[in-house]
N, C-alpha and C. Protein backbone atom coordinates (compact mmCIF):
# COMPACT_ATOMS: atom_id res chain seq x y z
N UNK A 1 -4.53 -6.90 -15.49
CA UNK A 1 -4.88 -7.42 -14.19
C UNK A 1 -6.11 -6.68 -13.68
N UNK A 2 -6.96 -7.57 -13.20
CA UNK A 2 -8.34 -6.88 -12.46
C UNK A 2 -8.04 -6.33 -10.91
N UNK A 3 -8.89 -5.44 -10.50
CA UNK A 3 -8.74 -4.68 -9.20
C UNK A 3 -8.61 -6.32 -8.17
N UNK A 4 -9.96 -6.97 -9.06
CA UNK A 4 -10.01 -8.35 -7.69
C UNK A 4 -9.13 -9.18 -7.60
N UNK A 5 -8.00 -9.19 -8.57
CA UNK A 5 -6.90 -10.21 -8.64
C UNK A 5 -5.88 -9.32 -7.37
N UNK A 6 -6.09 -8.22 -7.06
CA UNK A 6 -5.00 -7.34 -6.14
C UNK A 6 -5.84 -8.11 -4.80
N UNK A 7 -7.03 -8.23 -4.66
CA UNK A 7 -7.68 -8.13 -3.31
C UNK A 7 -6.66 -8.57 -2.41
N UNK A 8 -6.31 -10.49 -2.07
CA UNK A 8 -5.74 -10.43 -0.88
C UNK A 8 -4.46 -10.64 -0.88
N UNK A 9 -3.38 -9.77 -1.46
CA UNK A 9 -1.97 -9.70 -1.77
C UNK A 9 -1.35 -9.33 -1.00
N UNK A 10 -0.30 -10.16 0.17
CA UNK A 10 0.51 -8.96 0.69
C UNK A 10 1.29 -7.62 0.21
N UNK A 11 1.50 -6.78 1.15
CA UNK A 11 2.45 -5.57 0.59
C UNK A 11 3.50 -5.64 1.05
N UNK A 12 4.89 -5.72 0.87
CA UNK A 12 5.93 -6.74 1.25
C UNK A 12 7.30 -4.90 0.95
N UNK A 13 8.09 -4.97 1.98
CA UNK A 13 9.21 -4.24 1.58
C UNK A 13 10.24 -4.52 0.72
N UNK A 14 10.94 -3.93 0.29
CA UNK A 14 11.49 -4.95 -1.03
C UNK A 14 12.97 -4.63 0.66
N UNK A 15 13.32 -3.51 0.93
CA UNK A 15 14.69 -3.31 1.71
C UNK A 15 14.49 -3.45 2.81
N UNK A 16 13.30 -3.98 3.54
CA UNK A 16 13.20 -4.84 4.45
C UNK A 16 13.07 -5.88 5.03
N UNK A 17 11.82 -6.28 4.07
CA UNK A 17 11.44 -7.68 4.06
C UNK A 17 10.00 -7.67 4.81
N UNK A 18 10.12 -6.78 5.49
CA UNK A 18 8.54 -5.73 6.39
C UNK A 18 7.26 -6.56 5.60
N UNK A 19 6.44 -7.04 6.25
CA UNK A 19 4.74 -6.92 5.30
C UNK A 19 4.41 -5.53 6.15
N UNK A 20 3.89 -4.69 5.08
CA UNK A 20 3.25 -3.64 5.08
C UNK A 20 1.92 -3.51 5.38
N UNK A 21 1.18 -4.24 4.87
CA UNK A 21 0.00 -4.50 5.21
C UNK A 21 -0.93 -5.22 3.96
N UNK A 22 -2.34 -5.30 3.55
CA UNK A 22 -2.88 -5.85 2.46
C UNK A 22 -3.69 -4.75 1.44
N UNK A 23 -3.62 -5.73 0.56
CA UNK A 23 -4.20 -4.83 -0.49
C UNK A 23 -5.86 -4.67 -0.19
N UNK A 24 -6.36 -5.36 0.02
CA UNK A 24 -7.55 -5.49 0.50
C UNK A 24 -8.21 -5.06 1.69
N UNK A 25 -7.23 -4.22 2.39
CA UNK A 25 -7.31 -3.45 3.76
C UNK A 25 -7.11 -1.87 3.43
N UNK A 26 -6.68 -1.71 2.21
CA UNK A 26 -6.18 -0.25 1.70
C UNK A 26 -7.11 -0.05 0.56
N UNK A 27 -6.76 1.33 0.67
CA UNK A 27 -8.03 2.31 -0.54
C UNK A 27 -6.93 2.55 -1.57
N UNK A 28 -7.33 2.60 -2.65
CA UNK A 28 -6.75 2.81 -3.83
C UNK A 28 -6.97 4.57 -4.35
N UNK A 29 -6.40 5.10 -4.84
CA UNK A 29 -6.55 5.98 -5.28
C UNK A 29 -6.09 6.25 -6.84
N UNK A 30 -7.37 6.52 -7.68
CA UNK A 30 -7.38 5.86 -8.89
C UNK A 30 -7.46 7.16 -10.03
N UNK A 31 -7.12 7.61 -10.61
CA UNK A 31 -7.31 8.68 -11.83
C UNK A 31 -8.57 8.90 -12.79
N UNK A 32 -9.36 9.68 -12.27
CA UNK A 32 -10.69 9.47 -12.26
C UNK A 32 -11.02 9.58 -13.67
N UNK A 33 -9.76 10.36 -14.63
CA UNK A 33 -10.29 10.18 -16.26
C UNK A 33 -9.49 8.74 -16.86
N UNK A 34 -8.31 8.08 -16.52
CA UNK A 34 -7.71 7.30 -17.15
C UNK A 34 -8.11 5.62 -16.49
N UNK A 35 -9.04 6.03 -15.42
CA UNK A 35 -8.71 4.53 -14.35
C UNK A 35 -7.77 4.47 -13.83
N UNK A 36 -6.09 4.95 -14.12
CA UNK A 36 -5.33 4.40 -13.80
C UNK A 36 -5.28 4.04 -12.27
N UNK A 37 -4.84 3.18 -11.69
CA UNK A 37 -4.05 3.35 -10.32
C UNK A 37 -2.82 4.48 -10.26
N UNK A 38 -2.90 5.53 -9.18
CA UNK A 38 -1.75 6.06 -9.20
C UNK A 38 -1.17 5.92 -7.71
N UNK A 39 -1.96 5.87 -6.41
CA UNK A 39 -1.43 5.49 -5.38
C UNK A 39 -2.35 4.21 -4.72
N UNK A 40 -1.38 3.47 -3.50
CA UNK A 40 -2.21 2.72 -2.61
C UNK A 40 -2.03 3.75 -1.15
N UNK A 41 -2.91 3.39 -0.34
CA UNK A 41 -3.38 3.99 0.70
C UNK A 41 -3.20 3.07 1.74
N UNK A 42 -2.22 2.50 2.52
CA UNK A 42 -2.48 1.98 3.90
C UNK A 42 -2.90 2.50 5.12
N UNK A 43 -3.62 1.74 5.73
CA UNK A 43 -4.57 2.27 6.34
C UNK A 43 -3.42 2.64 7.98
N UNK A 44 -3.65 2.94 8.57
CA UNK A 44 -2.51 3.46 10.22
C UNK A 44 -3.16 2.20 10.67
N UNK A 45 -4.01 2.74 11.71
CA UNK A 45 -4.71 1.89 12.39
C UNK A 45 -3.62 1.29 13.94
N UNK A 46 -4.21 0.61 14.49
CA UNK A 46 -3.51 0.11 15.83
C UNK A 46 -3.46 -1.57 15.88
N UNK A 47 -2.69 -1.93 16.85
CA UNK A 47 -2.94 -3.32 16.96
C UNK A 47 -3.77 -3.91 17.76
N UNK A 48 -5.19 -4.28 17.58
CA UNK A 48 -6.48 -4.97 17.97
C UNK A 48 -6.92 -3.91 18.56
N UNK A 49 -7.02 -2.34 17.70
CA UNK A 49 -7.27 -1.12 18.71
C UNK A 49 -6.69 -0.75 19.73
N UNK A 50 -5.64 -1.36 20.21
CA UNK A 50 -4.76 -1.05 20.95
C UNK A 50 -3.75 -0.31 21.21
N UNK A 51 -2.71 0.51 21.84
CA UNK A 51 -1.94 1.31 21.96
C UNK A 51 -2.11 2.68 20.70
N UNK A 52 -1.28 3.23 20.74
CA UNK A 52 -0.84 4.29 20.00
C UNK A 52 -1.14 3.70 18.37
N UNK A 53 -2.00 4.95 17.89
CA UNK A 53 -2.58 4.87 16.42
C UNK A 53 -1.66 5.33 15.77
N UNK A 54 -1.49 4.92 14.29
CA UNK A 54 -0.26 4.80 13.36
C UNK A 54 -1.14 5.80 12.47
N UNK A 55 -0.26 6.31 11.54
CA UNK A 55 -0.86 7.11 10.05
C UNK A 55 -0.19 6.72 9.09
N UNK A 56 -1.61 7.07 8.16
CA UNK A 56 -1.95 6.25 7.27
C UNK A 56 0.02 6.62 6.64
N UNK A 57 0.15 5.35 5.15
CA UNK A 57 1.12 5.80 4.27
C UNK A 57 0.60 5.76 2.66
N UNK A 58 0.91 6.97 2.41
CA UNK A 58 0.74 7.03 1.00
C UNK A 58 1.84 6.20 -0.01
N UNK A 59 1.44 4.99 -0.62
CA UNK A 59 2.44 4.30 -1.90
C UNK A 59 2.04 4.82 -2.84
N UNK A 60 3.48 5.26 -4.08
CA UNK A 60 3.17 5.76 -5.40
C UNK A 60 2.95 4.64 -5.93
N UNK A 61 2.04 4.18 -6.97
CA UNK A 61 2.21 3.08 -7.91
C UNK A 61 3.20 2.75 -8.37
N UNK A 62 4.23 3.82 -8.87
CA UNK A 62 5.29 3.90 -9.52
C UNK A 62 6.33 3.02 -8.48
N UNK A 63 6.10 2.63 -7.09
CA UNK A 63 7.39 2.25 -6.02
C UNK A 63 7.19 0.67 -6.36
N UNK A 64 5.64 0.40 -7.36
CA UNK A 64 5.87 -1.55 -7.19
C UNK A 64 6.60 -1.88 -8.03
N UNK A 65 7.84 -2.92 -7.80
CA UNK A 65 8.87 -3.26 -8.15
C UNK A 65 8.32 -4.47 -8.81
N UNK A 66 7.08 -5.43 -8.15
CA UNK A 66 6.86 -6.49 -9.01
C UNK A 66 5.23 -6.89 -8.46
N UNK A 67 4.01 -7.33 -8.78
CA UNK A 67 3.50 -8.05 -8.70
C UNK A 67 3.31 -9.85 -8.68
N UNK A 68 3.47 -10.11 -7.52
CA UNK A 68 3.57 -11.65 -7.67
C UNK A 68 1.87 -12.45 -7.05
N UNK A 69 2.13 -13.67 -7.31
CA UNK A 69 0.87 -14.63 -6.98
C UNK A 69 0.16 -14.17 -5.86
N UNK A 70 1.35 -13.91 -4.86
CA UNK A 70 0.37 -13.49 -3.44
C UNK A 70 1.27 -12.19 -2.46
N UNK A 71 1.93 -11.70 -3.51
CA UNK A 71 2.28 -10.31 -2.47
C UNK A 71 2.51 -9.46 -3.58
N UNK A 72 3.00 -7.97 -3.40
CA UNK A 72 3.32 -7.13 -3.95
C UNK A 72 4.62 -6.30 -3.32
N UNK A 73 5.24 -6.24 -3.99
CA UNK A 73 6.90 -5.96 -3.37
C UNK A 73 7.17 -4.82 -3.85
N UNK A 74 7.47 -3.88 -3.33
CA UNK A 74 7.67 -2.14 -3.01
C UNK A 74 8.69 -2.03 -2.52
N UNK A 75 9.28 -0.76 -3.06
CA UNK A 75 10.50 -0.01 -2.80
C UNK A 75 10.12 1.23 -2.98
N UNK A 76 10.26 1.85 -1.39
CA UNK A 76 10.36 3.14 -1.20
C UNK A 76 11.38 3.78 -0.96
N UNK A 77 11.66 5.12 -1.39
CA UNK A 77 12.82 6.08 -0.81
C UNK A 77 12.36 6.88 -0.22
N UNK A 78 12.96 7.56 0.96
CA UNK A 78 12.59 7.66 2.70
C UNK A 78 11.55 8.95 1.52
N UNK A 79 12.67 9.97 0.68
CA UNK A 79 11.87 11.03 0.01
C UNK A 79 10.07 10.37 -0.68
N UNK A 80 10.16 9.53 -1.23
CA UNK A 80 8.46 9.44 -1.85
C UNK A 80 7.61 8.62 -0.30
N UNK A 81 8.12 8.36 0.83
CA UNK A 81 6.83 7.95 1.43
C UNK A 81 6.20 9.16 2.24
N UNK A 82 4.90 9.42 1.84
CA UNK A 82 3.85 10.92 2.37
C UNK A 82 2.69 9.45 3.58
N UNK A 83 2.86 10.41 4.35
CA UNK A 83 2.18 10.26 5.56
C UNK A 83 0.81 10.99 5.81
N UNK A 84 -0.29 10.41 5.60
CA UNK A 84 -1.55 10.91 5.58
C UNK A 84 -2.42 11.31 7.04
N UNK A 85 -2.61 12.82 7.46
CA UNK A 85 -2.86 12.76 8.62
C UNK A 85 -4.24 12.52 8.59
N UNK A 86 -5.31 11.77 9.65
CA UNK A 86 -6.37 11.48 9.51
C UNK A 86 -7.06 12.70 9.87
């Protein structure tokens, strides 16, 4: 799969049902000798700049449960989600 086939995928909770946010709104963080993907990066951000700013969440690669046509479905345990302070 190409980086551009991820572009506009939702990020979907698998034990919620939550959209998380898009792939195409988040930074990847990639293994600078293998390429690999090892995390996604959602961004915090606010709603229309509005109220109280969120931080960021770090996803392991390892939490996607499946790639589909137009989302990506994740399962986190409360232990692997890291909270990125800006």
């Amino acid at each position: 799969m190409r980086l551009s086939d991820l572009g506009g995928k939702e990020i979907i909770g698998l034990d919620t049902g939550e959209k998380m946010g898009v792939i195409s709104d988040s930074d990847l963080v990639i293994h600078p000798e293998s390429g690999q993907i090892q995390s996604i990066i959602l961004p915090g951000g606010s709603f229309f700049g509005l109220g109280k700013k969120r931080e960021d969440i770090v996803i392991p690669w390892s939490s996607i449960v499946k790639i589909g046509p137009d989302m990506v479905i994740i399962q986190l345990n409360q232990q692997e989600i890291q909270v990125s302070q800006k």
